[in-house]
C-alpha atoms as a PDB file:
ATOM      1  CA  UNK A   1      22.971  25.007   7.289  1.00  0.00           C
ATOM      2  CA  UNK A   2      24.507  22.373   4.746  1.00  0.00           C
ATOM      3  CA  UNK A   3      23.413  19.545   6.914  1.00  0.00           C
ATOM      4  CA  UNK A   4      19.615  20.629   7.329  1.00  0.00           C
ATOM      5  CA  UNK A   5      19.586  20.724   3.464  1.00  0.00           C
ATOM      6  CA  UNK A   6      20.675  16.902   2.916  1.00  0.00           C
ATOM      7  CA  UNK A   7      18.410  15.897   5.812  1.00  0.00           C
ATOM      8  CA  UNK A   8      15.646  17.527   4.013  1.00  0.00           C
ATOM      9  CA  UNK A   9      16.293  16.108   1.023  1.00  0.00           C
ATOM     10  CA  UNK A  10      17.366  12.731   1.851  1.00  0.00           C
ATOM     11  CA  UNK A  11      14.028  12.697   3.706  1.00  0.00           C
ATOM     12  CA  UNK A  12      12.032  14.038   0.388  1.00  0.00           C
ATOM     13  CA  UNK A  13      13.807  11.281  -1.775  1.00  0.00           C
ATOM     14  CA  UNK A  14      12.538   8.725   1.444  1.00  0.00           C
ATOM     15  CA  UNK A  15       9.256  10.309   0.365  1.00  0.00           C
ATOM     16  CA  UNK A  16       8.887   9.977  -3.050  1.00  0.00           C
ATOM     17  CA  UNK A  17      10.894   6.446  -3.287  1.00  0.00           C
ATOM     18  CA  UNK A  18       8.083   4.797  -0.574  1.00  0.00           C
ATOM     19  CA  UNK A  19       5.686   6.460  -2.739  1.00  0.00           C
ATOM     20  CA  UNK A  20       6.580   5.098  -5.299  1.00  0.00           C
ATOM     21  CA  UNK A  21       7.344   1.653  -4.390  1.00  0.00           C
ATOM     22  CA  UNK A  22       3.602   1.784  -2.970  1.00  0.00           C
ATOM     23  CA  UNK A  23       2.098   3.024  -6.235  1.00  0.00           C
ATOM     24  CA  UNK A  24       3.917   0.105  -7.774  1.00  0.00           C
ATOM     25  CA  UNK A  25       2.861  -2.535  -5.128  1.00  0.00           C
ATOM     26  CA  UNK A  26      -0.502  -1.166  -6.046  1.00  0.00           C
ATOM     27  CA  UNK A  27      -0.515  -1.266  -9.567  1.00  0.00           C
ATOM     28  CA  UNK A  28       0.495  -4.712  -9.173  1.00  0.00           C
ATOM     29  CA  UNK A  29      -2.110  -6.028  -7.275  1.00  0.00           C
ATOM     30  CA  UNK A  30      -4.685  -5.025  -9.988  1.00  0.00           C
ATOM     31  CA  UNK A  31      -6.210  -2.273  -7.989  1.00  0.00           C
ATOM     32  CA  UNK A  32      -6.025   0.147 -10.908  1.00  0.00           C
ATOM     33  CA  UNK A  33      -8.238  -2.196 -12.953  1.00  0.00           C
ATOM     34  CA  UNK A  34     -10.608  -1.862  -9.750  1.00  0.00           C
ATOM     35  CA  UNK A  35     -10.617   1.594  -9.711  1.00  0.00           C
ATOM     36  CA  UNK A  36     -11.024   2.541 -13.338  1.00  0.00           C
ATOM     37  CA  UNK A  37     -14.116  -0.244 -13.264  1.00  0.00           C
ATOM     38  CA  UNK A  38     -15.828   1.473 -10.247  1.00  0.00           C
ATOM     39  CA  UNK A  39     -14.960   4.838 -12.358  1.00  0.00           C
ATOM     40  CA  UNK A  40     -17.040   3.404 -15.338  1.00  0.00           C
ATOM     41  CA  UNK A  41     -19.967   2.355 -13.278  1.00  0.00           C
ATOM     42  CA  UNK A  42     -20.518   5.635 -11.782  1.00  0.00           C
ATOM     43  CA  UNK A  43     -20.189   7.247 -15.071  1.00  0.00           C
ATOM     44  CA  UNK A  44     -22.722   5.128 -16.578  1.00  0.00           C
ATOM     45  CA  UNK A  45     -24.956   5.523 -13.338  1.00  0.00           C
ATOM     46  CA  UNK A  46     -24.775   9.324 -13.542  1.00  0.00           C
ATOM     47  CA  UNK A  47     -25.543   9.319 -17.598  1.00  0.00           C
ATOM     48  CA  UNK A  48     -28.251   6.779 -17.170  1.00  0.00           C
ATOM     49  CA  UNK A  49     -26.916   4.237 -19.482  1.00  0.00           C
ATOM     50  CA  UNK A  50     -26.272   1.605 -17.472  1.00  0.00           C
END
């Protein structure tokens, strides 16, 4: 029972360390200045501002 507990963890730390490697190749790449500027021009579609 011991060992299907540290499989299941060792693959949920897997997990969340590629996830988060990915979120920071991301981040670096500028694509969450992309998405927050296709965020704004919806917005301002949707209000009717822009």
């Amino acid at each position: 029972m011991d060992k299907k507990i540290v499989k299941s963890r060792l693959l949920s730390v897997a997990l969340i360390g590629l996830s988060l490697a990915l979120i920071f190749y991301g981040y670096q790449r500028g694509e969450a200045k992309i998405v927050l500027d296709k965020a704004v021009q919806i917005c301002m579609e949707c209000i009717g501002i822009g």
